[in-house]
Protein backbone atom coordinates (compact mmCIF):
# COMPACT_ATOMS: atom_id res chain seq x y z
CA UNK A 1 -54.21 11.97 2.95
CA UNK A 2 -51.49 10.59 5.37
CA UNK A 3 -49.06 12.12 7.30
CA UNK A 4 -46.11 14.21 5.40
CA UNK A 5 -42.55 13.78 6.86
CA UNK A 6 -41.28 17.22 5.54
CA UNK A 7 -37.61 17.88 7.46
CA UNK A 8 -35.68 15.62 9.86
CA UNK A 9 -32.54 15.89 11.93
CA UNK A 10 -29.77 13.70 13.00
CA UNK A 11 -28.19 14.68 16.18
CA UNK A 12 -25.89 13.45 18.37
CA UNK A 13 -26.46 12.92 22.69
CA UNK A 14 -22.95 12.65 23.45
CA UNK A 15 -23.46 9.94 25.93
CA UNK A 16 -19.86 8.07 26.23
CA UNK A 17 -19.21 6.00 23.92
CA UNK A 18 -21.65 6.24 21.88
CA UNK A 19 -20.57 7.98 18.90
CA UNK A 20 -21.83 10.40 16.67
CA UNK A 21 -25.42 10.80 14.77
CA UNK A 22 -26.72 8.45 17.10
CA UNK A 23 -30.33 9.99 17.23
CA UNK A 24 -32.99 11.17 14.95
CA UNK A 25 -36.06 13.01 15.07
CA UNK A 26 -38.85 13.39 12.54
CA UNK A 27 -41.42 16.31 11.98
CA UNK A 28 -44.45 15.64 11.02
CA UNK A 29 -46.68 18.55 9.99
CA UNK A 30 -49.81 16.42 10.01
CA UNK A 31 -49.85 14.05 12.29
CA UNK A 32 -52.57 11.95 10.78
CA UNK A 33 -55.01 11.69 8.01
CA UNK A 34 -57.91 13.48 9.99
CA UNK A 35 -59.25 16.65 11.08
CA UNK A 36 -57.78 16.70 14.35
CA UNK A 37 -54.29 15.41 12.75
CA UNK A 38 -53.77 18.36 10.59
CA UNK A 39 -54.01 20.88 13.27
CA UNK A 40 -50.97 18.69 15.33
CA UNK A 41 -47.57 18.96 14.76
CA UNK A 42 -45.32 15.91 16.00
CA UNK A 43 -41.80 15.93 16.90
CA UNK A 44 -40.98 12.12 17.12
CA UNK A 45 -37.55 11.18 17.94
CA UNK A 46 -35.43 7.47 18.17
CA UNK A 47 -32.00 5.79 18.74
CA UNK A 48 -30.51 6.08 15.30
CA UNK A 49 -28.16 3.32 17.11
CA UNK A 50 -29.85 1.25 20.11
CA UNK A 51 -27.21 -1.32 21.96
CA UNK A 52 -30.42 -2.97 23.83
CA UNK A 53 -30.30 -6.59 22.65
CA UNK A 54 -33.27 -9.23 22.60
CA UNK A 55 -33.75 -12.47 20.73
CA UNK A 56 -35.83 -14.95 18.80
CA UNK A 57 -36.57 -18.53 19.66
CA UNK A 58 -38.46 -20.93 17.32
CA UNK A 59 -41.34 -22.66 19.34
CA UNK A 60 -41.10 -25.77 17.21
CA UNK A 61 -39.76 -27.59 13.53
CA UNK A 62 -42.85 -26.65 11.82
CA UNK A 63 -42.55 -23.73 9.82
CA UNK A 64 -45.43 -22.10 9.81
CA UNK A 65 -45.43 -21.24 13.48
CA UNK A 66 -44.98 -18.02 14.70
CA UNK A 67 -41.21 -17.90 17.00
CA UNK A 68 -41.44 -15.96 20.00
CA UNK A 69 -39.72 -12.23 20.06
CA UNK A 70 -38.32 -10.83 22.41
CA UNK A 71 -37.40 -6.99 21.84
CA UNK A 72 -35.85 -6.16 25.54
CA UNK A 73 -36.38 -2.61 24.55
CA UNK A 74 -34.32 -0.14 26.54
CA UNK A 75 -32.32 -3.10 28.67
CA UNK A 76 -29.12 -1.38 27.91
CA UNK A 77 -28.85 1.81 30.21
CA UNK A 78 -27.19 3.63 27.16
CA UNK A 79 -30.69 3.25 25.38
CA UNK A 80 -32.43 4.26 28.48
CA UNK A 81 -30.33 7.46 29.19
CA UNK A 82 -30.24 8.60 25.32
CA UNK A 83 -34.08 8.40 25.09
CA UNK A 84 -34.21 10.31 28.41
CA UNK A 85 -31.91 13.22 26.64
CA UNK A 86 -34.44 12.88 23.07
CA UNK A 87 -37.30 13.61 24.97
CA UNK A 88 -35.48 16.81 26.67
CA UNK A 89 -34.27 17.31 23.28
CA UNK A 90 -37.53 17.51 22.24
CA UNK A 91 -39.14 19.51 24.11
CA UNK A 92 -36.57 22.37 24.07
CA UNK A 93 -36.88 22.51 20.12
CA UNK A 94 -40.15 23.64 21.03
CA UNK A 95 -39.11 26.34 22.87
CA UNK A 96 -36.71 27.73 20.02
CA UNK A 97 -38.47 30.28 17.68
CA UNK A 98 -39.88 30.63 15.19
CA UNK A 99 -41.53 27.10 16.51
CA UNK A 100 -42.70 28.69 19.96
CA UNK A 101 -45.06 30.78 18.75
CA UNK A 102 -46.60 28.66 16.18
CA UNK A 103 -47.67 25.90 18.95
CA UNK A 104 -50.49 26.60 21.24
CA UNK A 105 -50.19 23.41 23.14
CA UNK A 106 -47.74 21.04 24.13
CA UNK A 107 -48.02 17.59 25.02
CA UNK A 108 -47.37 13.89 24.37
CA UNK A 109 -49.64 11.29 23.93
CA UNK A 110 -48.66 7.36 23.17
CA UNK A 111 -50.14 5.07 20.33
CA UNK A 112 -53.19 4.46 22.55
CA UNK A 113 -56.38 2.91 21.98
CA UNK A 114 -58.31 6.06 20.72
CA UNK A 115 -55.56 6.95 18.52
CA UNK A 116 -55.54 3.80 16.75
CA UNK A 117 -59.39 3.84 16.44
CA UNK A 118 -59.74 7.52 14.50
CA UNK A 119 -56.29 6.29 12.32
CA UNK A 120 -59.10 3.81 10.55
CA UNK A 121 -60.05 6.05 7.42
CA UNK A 122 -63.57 6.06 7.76
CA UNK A 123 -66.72 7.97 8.03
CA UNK A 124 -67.25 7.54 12.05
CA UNK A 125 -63.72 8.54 12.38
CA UNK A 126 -64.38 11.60 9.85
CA UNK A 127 -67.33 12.50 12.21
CA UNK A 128 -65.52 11.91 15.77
CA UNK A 129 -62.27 13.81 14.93
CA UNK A 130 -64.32 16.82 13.38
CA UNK A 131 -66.16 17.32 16.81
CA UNK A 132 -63.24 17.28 18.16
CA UNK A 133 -61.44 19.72 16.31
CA UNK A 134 -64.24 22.02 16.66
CA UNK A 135 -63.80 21.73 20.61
CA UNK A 136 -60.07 22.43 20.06
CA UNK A 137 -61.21 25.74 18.50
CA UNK A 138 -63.49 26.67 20.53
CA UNK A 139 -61.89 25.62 23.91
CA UNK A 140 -59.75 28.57 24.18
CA UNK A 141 -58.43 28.70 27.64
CA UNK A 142 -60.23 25.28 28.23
CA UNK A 143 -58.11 23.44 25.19
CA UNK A 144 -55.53 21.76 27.66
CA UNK A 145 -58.89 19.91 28.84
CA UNK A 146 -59.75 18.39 25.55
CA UNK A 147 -56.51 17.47 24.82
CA UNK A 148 -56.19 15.58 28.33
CA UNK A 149 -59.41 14.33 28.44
CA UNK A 150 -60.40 13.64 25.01
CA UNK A 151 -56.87 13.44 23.18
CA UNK A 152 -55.64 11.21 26.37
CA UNK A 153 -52.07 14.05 26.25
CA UNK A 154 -50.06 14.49 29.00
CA UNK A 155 -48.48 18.14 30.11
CA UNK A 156 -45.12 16.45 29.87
CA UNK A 157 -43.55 19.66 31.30
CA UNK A 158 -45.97 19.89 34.36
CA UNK A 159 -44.89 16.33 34.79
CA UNK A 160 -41.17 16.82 34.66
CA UNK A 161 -41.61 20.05 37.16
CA UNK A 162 -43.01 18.02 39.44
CA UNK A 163 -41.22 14.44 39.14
CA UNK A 164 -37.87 15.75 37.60
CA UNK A 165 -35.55 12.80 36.39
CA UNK A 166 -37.91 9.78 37.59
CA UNK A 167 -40.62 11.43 35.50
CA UNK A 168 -39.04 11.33 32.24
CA UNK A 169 -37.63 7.92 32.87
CA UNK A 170 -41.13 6.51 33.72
CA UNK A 171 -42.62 8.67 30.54
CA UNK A 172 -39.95 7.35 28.08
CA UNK A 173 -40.26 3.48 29.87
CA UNK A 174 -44.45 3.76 29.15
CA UNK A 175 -44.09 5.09 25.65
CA UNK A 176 -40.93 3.84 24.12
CA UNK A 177 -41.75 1.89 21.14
CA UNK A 178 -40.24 -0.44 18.30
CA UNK A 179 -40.02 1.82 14.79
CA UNK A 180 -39.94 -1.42 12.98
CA UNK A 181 -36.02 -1.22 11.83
CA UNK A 182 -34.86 -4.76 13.59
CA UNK A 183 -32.07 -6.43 12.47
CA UNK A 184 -28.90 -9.07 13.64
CA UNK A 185 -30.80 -11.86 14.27
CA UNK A 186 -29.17 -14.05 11.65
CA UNK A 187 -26.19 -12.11 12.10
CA UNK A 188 -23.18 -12.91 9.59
CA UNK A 189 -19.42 -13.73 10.72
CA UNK A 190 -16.47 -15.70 10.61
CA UNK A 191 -16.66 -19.63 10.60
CA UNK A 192 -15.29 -19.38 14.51
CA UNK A 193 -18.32 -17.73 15.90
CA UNK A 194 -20.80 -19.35 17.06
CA UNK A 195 -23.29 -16.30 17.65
CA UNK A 196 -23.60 -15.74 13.78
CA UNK A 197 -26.09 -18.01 11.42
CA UNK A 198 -24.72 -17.12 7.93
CA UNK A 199 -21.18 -16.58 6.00
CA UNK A 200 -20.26 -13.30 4.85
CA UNK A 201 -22.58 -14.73 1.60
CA UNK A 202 -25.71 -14.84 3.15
CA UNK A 203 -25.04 -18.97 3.18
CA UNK A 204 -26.63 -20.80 6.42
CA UNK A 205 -24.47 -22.97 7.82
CA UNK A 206 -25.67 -26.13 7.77
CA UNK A 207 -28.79 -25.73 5.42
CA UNK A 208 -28.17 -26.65 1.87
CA UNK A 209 -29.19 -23.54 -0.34
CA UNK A 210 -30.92 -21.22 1.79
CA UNK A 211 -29.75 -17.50 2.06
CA UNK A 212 -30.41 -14.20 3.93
CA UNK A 213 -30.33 -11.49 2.30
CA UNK A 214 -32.08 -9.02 5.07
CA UNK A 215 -31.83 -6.75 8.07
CA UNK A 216 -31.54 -9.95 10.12
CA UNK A 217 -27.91 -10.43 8.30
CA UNK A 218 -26.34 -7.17 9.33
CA UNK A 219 -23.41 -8.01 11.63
CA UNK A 220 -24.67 -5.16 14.14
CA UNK A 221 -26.90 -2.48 14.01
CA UNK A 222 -26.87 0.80 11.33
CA UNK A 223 -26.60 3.64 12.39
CA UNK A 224 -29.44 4.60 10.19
CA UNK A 225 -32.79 3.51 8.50
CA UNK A 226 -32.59 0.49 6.79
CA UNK A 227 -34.12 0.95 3.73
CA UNK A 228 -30.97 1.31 1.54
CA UNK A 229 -28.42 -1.17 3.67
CA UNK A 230 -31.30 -3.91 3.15
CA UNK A 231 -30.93 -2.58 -1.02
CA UNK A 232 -26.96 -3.50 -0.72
CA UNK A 233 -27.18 -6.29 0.99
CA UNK A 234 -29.81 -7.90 -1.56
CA UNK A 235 -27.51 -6.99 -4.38
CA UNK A 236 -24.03 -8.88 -3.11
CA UNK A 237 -25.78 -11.66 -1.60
CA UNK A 238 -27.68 -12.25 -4.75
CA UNK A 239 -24.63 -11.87 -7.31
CA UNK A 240 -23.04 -14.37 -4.92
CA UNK A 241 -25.65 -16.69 -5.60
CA UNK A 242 -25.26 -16.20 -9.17
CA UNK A 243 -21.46 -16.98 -8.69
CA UNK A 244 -22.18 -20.07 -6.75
CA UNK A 245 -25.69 -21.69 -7.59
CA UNK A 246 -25.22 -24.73 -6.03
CA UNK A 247 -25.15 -23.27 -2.58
């Protein structure tokens, strides 16, 4: 078994400028596969719209080599400051019933190490996550200790009492990660830019018969996944190609 996404929300941080429905957060009943994942809830939440902008340089002609990425993550204060409101955001849905009293514990923890090791479906992880989910019952009073020095979680609130606004800005700066959605980095545009790669077809300029037809077309970032844009985008840039086979 995986991890069930039952109920999300889109919400908006108001930060100038920024528009509407610019955030999201996902709730995962069952945070992994394992033992120890079904008895943890996760509230994960993203920029719906990030304005942080990085870029990708080939390393050579040859094709097969990887280019080098650069994600620049959070290099636009807006990012920065709207991640900093999530995580607050976060933490007081916690605090709203009827979730308060269902959670024993809360904390954060990142993708580390251990976590990736007991995410392999496998019989040692099977055995290592069930002893640890029989601490977790058993701890009682003494569960905050497994969770910190087994589970490697932080009491995010602790550290905000103590730190106030340079703690969450150092927690969301360690843990911020990519969700995968990339896009713009064969943007499309008019003939007079010189920023964008293809026409408003998909064409490259100045390659003979090659196309894009993915989230590296998009103009500028969705405000949303990309799962069905990518779908739309596929569809007109291959019934242009249809229209025009010779480029």
């Amino acid at each position: 078994d995986g991890p069930y996404i039952q109920v999300a929300a889109r919400y908006s941080s108001n930060y100038p400028n920024c528009g509407p429905n610019d955030m999201y957060c996902s709730v995962i009943p069952r945070a992994l596969w394992h033992s120890v994942g079904q008895r943890t809830l996760s509230l994960a939440t993203w920029l719906n719209k990030p304005y942080s902008r990085g870029q990708v340089k080939l390393k050579s002609p040859q094709w097969d080599e990887e280019p080098t990425v650069e994600v620049n993550m959070l290099s636009d204060h807006r990012d920065l400051e709207r991640l900093k409101y999530g995580l607050k955001w976060v933490l007081a849905t916690y605090d709203r019933e009827p979730l308060k009293s269902a959670v024993r514990e809360v904390f954060s923890t990142g993708w580390n190490r251990r976590s990736q090791i007991v995410a392999l479906v496998s019989p040692k992880s099977k055995a290592i996550t069930g002893a640890v989910s029989a601490l977790l019952d058993m701890a009682g009073p003494f569960r905050k200790n497994v969770i910190e020095g087994i589970m490697l979680g932080e009491d995010i609130r602790a550290k905000i009492a103590a730190g106030g606004d340079a703690a969450v800005e150092e927690h969301v700066m360690r843990h911020t990660l990519s969700i995968r959605h990339l896009s713009c980095t064969c943007r499309m545009g008019r003939d007079d830019d010189p920023t964008t790669v293809t026409d408003n077809q998909g064409r490259v300029r100045g390659v003979a018969g090659l196309r894009v037809a993915d989230t590296s077309l998009f103009p500028c970032v969705p405000r949303a996944n990309t799962n069905i844009p990518v779908i739309m985008t596929a569809e007109k840039v291959a019934d242009a190609a249809v229209n025009t086979p010779r480029n």
